[in-house]
Protein backbone atom coordinates (compact mmCIF):
# COMPACT_ATOMS: atom_id res chain seq x y z
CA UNK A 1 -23.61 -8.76 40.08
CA UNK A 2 -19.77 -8.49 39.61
CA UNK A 3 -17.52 -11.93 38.25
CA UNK A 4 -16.69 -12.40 41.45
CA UNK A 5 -19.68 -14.34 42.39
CA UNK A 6 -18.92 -16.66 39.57
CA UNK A 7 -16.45 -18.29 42.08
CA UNK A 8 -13.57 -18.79 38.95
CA UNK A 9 -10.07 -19.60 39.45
CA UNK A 10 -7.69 -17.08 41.42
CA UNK A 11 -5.86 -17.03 38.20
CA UNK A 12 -8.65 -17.06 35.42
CA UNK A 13 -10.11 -14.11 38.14
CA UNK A 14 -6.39 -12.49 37.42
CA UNK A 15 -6.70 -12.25 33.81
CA UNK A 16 -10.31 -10.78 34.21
CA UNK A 17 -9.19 -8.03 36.26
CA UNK A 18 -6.23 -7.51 33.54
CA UNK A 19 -8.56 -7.26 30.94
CA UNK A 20 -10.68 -4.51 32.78
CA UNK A 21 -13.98 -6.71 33.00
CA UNK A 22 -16.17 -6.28 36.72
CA UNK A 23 -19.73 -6.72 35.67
CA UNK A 24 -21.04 -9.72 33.41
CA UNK A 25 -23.37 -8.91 30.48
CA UNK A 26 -26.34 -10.30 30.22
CA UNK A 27 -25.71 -13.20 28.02
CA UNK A 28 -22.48 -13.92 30.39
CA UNK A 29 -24.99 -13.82 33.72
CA UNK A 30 -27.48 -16.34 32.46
CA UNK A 31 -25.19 -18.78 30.65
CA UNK A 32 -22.15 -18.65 33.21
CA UNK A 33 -23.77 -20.90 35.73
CA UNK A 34 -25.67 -23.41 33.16
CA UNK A 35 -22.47 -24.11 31.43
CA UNK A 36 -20.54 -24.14 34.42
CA UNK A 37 -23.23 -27.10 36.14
CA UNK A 38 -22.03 -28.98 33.49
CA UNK A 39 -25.41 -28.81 31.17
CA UNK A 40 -25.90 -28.37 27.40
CA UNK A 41 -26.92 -25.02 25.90
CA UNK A 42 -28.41 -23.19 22.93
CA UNK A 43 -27.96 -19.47 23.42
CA UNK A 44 -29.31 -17.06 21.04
CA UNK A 45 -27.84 -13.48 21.28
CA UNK A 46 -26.68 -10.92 18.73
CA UNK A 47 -22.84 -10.00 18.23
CA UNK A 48 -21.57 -7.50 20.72
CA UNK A 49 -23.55 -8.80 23.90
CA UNK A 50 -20.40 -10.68 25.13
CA UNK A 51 -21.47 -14.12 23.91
CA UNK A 52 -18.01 -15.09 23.39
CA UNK A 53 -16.64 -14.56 27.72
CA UNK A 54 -20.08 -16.37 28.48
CA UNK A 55 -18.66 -19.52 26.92
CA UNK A 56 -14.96 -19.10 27.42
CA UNK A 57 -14.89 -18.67 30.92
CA UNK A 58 -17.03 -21.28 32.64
CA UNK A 59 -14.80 -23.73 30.19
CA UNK A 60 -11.50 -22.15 31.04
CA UNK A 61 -12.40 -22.54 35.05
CA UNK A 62 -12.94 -26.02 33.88
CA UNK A 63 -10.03 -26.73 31.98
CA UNK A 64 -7.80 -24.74 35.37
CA UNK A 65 -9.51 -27.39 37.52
CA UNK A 66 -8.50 -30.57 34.96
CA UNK A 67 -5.60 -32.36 33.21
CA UNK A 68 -4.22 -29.41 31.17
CA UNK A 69 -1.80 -32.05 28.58
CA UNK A 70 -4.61 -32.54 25.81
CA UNK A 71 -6.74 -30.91 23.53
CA UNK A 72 -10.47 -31.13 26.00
CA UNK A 73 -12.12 -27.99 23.59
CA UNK A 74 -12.83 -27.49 20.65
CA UNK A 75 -14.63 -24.04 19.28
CA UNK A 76 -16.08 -23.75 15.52
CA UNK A 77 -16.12 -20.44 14.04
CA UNK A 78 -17.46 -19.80 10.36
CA UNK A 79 -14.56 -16.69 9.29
CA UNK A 80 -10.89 -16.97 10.33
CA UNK A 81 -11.36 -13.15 11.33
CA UNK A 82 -13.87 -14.48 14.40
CA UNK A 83 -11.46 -17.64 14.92
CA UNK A 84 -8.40 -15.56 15.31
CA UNK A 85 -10.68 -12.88 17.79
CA UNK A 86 -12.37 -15.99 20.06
CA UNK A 87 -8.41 -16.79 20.17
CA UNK A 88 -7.27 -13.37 21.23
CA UNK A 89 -9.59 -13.18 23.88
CA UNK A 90 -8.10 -16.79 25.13
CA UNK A 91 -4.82 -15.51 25.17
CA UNK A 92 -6.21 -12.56 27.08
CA UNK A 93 -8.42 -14.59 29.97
CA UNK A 94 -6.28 -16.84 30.37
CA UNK A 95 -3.03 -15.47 30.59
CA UNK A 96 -2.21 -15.91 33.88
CA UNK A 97 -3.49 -19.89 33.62
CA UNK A 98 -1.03 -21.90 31.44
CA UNK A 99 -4.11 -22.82 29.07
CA UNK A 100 -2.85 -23.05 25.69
CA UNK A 101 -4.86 -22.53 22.31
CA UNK A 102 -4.50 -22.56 18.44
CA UNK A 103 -6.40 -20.66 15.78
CA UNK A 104 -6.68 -23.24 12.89
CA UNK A 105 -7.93 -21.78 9.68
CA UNK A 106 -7.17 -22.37 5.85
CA UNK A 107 -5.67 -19.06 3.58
CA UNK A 108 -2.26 -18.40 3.77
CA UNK A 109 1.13 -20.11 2.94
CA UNK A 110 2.24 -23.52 3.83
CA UNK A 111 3.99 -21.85 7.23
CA UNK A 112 0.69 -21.32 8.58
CA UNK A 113 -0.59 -24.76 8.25
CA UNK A 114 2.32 -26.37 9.31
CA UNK A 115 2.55 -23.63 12.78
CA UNK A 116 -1.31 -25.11 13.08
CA UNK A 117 -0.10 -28.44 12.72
CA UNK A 118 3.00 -28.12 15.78
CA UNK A 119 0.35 -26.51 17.78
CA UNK A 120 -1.99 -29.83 17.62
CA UNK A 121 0.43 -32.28 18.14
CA UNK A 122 1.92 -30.02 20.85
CA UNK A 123 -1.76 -30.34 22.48
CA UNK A 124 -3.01 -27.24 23.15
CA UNK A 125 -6.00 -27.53 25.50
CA UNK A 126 -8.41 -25.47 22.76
CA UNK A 127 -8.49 -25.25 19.49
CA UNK A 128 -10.90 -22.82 17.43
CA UNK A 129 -11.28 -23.53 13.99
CA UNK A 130 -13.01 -23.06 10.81
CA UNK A 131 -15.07 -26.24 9.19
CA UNK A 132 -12.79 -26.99 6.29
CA UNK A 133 -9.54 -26.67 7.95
CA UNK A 134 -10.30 -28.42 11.05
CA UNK A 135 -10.98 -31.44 8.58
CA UNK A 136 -8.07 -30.94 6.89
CA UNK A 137 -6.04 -31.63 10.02
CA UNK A 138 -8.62 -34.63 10.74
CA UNK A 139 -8.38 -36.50 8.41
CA UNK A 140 -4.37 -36.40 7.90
CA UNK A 141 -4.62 -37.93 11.20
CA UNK A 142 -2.37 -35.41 13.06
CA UNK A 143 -5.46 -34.04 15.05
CA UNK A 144 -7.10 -36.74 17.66
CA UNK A 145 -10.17 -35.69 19.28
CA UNK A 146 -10.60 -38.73 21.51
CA UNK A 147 -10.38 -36.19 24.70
CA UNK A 148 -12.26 -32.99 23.89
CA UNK A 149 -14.81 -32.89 25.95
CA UNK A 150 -16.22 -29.29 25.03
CA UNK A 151 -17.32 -28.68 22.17
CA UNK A 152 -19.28 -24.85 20.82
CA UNK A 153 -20.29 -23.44 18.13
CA UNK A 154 -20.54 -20.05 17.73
CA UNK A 155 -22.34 -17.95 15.25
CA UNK A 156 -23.74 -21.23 14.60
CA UNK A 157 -26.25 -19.59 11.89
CA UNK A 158 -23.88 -18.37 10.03
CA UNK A 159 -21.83 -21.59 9.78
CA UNK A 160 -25.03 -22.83 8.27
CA UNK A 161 -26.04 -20.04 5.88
CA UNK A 162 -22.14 -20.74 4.28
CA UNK A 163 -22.92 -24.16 3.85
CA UNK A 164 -20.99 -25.71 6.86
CA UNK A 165 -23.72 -28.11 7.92
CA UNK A 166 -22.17 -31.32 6.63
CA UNK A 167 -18.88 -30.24 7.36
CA UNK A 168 -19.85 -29.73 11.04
CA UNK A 169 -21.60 -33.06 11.49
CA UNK A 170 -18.68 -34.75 9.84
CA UNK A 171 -16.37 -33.03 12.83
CA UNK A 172 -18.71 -34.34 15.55
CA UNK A 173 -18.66 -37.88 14.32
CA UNK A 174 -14.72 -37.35 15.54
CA UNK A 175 -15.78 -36.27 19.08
CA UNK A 176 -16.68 -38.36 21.81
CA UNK A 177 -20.38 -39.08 22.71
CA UNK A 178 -20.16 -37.79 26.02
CA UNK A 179 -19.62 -34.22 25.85
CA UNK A 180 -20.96 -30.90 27.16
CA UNK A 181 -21.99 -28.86 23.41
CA UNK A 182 -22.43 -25.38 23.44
CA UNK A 183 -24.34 -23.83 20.83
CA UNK A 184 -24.25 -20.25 20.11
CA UNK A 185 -26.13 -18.20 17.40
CA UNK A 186 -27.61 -14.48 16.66
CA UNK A 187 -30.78 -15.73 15.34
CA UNK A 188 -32.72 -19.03 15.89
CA UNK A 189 -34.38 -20.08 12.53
CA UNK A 190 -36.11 -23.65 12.06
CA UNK A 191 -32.81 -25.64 11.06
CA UNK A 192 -30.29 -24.33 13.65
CA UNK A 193 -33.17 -25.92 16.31
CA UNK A 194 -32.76 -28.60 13.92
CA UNK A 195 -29.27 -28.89 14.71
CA UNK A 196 -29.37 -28.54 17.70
CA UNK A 197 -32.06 -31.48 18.62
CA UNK A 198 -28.94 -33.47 16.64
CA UNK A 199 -26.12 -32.32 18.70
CA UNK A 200 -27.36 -31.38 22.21
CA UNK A 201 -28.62 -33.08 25.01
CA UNK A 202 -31.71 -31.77 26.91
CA UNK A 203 -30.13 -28.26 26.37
CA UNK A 204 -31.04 -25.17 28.21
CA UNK A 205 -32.25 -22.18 26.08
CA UNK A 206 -31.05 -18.37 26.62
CA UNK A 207 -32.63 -15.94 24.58
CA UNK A 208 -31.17 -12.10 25.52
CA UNK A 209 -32.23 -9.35 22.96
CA UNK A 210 -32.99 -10.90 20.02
CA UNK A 211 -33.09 -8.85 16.68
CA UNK A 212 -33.15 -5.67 18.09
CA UNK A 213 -30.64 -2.73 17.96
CA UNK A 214 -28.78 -1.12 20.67
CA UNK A 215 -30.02 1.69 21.80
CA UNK A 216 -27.65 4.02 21.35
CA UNK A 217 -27.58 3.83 17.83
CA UNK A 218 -28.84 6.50 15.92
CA UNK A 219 -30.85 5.46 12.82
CA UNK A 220 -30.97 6.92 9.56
CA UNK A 221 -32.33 6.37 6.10
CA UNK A 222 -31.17 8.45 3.05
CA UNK A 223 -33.66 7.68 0.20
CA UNK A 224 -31.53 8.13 -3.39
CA UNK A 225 -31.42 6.96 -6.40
CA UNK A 226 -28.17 4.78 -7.54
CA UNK A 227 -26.55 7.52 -9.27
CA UNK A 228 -26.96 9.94 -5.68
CA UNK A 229 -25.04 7.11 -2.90
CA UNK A 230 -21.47 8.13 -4.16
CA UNK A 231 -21.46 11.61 -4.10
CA UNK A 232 -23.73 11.44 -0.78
CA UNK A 233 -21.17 8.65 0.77
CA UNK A 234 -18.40 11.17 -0.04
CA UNK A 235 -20.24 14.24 1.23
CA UNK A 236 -20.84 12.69 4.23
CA UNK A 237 -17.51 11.29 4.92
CA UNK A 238 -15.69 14.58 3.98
CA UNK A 239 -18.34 16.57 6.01
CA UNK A 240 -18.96 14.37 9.02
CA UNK A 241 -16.23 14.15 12.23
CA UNK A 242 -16.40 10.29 12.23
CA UNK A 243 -12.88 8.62 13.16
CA UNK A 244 -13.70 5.03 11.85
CA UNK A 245 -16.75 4.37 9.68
CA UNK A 246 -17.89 0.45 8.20
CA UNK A 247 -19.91 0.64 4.76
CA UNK A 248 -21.47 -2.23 3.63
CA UNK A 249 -22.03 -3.17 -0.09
CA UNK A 250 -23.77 -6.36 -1.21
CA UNK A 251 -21.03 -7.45 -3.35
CA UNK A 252 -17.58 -7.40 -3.32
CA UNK A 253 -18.04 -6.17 -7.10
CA UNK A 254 -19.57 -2.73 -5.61
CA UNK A 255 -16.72 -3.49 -2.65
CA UNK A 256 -14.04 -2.60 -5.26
CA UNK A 257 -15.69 -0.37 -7.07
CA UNK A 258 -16.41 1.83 -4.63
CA UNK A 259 -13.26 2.01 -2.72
CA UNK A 260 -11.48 3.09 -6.15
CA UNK A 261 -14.16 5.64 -6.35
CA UNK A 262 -13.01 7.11 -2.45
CA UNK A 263 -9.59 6.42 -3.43
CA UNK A 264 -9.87 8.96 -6.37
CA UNK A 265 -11.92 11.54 -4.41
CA UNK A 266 -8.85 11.21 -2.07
CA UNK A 267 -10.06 9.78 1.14
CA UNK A 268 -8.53 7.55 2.99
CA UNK A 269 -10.57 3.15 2.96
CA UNK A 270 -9.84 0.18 2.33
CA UNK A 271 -11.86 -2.75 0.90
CA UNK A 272 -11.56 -6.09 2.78
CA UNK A 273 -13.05 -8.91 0.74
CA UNK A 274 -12.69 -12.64 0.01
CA UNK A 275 -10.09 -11.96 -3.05
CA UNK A 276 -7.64 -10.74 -0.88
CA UNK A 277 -4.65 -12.92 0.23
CA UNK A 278 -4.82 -13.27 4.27
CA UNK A 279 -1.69 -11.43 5.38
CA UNK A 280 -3.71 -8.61 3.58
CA UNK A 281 -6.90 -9.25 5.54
CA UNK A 282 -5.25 -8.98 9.02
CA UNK A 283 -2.96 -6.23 7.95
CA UNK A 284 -6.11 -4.14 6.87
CA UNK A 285 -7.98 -4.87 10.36
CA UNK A 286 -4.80 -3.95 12.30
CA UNK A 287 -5.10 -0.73 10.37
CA UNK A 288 -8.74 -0.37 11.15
CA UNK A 289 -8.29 -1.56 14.95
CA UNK A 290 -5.35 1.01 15.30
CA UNK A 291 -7.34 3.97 14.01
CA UNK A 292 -4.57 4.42 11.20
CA UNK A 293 -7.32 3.54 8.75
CA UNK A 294 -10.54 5.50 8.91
CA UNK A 295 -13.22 3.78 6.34
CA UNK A 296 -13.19 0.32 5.77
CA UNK A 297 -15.38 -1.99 2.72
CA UNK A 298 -16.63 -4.86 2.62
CA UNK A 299 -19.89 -7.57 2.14
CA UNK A 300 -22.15 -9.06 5.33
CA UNK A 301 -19.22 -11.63 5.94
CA UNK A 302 -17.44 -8.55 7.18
CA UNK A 303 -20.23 -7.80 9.81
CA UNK A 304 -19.80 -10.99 11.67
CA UNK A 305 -15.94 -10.93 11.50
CA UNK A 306 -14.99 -7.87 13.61
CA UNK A 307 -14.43 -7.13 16.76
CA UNK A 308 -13.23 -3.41 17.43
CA UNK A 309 -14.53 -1.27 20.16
CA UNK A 310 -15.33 2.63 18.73
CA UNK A 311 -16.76 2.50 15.33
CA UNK A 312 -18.90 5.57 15.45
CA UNK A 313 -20.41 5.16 12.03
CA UNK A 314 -21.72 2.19 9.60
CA UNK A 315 -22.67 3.00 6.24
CA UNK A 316 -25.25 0.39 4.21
CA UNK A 317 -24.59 1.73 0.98
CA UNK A 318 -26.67 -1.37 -0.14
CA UNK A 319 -30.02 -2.33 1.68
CA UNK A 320 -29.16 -5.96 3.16
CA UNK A 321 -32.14 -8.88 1.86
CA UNK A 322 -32.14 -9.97 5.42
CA UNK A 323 -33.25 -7.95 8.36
CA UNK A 324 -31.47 -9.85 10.46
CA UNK A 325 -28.22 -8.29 8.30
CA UNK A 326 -28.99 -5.29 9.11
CA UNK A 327 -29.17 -5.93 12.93
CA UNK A 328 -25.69 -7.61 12.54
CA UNK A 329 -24.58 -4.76 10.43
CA UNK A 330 -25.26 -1.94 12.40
CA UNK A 331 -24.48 -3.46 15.67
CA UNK A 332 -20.63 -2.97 14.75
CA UNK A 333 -21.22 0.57 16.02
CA UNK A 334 -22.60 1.77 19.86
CA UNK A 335 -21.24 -1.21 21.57
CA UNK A 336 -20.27 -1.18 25.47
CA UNK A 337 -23.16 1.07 25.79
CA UNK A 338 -21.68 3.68 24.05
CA UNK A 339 -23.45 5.77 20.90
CA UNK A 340 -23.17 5.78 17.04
CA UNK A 341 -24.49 6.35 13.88
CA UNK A 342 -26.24 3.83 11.13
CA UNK A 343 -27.51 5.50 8.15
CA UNK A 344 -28.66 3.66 5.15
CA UNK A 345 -29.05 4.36 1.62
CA UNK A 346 -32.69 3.46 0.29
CA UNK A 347 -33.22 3.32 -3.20
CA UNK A 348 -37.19 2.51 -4.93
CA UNK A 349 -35.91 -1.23 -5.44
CA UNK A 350 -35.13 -1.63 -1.78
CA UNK A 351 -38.48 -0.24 -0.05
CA UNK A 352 -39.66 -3.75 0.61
CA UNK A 353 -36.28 -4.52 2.68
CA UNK A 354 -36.95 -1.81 4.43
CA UNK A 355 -40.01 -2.62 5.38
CA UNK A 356 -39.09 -5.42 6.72
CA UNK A 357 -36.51 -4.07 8.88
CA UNK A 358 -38.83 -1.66 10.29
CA UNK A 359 -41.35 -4.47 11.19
CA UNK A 360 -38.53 -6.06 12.75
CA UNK A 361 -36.98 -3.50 14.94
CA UNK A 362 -40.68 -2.27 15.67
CA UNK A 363 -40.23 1.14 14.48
CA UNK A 364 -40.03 3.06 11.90
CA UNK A 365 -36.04 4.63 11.02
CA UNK A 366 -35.44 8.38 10.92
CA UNK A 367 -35.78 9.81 7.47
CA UNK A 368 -33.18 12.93 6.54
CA UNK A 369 -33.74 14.89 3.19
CA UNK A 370 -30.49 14.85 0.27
CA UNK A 371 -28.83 17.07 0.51
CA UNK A 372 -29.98 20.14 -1.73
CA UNK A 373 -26.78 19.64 -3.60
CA UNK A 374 -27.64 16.56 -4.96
CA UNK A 375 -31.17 16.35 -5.67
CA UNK A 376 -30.45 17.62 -9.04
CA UNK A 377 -28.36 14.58 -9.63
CA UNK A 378 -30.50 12.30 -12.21
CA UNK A 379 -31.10 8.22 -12.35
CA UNK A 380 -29.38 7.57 -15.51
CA UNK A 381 -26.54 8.48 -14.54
CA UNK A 382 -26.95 5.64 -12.89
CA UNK A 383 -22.97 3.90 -11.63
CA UNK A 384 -21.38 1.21 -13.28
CA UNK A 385 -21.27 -1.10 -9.98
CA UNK A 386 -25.07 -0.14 -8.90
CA UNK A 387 -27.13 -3.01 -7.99
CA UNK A 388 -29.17 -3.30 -11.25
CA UNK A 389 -27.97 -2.36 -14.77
CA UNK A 390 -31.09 -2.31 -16.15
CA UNK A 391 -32.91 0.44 -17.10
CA UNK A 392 -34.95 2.52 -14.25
CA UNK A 393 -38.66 2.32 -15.22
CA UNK A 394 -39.92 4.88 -12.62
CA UNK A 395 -37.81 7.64 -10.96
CA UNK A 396 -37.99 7.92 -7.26
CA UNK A 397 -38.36 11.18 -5.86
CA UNK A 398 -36.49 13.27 -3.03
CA UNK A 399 -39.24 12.18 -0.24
CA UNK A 400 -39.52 9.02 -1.61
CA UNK A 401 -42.30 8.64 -4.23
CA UNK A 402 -42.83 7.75 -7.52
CA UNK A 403 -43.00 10.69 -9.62
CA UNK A 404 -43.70 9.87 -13.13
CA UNK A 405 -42.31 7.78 -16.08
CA UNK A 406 -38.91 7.82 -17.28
């Protein structure tokens, strides 16, 4: 199946060509032609499966074939990293159509908001948005809705798990009634089908892939104690012939602490976290997209918020609670079917998370020894920014059992 049989546009087809796309994933060859009959949809599948062209295109060969002079879409995004990507990739399909867009999200000085402002009374023909600015603009009155007919959510779970659900029912009661709503999410727990028996209409359901890695990703599990993930993150960054690398921390706390740490032992990251002012944000994932910065930091809200094509490793320095993290986590590496590398750091706290993970991915993950340079390296000397500062009341071994009291 190529995109030609989708039947778009000449010039939507133009800007598909440009952008070097000829065969529709998965996700983009079962939702194309529901959303482009017009019908409601709930569409569960995991970042990286090209959930964001599946949506975009059927609605801009809509919005080619209508009135262009008003805002007629409206996309809801949970980070302004995925806001400002979802409006990249507009820019890119539709190039060659005349369809105009706006990324509206808060951060930033007063510039921004007023460039977001000009760009919604200019009416651009989509806007994608986070919650809390969108309602911002709403309820200045600058931003009528009385015309968007489109509306989708993406990483619709995640809007919920940041606490978006009022916010997002508070932006529908601005939208007309009769609409075509597109829901979009990675996983499909009780309340998103919640949601979406609120907001849809006699949807159709996708499911592609759920919760389970691709399969070029190479799996690995370190077990360590706390005082063993530095020096092994180090030896493995300094040893290794990785050219960009995520790690993933469960705090920004550990976030800082740790990039000082690689700072000091002179390699080159960054960490990318919630205190930092936007301009820094982008500035940092320009870096990172460019290859000029190798290792980059940061919590779960950083595994959902990029988009870059040839990360060859991911790091979780911390075990994530949910296995459904850790799908989202190490799917930032081995996209467009190509390979990588996930390796995570197990310590005797986190053997439960793992199990769950396992269960989840139905198998179990590669174990590789420590390195024989570190096994000597003892629990209390345990890091300032590990997990727990309590004391350790068993010590976890090399192959990862208990061996004895403390």
């Amino acid at each position: 199946m190529t995109f030609k049989e989708f039947n778009f546009n000449n010039d939507l087809f133009e800007g598909i060509e440009s952008m070097g796309f000829t065969t529709p994933t998965p996700i983009q060859a079962m939702a194309i032609p529901i959303i482009a009959a017009g019908r409601d949809i709930i569409a569960c599948a995991q970042t990286g499966t090209g959930k964001t062209g599946a949506y975009l295109l059927p609605i801009l060969d809509k919005i080619g074939k209508t009135n262009k002079h008003h805002t007629s879409t409206l996309i809801l995004a949970p980070t302004r990293e995925l806001a400002q990507q979802i409006d990249q990739q507009v820019e890119g399909l539709a190039y060659f159509t005349g369809t105009s867009s706006i990324a509206v999200f808060g951060g930033g000085d007063g510039s921004a908001y007023e460039q977001q402002r000009r760009g919604i009374q200019a009416n651009v023909n989509i806007i994608i948005a986070t919650p809390g600015r969108l309602i911002a603009h709403l309820t200045s009155g600058v931003l009528k809705l009385n015309h968007c007919t489109n509306l989708i959510l993406d990483e619709a779970d995640r809007m919920l798990d940041m606490g978006f659900s009022d916010d997002i029912m508070r932006i529908i009661s601005y939208l007309p009634k009769e609409r075509q709503t597109l829901l979009f999410s990675a996983t499909m727990p009780g309340r998103i089908r919640t949601l979406a028996k609120k907001i849809l209409n006699n949807p159709e359901q996708v499911n592609i892939a759920l919760s389970q890695p691709a399969v070029g990703i190479d799996q690995q599990i370190y077990r360590v104690h706390d005082a063993q993930k530095t020096p092994l993150l180090q030896l493995l960054l300094k040893n290794g012939s990785y050219a960009s690398t995520i790690i993933f921390c469960s705090r920004k706390e550990i976030v800082k602490s740790l990039t000082r740490e690689l700072k000091q032992a002179k390699l080159n990251a960054s960490a990318f976290h919630s205190d930092l002012e936007q301009k820094e944000r982008e500035e940092i994932l320009l870096a990172f997209k460019n290859k000029q910065l190798p290792v980059i930091i940061g919590t779960d809200a950083l595994s959902r918020g990029i988009d870059v094509e040839g990360i060859d490793l991911v790091i979780n320095y911390d075990v994530p609670g949910d296995p459904e993290d850790y799908i989202h986590r190490i799917g930032r590496t081995a996209r467009a079917e190509t390979t990588g590398t996930a390796i995570t750091f197990v310590n005797h706290r986190d053997e439960r998370k793992l199990k769950n993970i396992e269960q989840l991915i139905e198998k179990p993950i590669r174990l590789i020894d420590v390195p024989d340079e570190l096994k000597s390296i003892e629990q209390a000397k345990q890091p300032e920014h590990g997990p727990n500062k309590r004391p350790q009341q068993r010590r976890w071994g090399n192959k990862g059992k208990p061996r004895g009291k403390s």
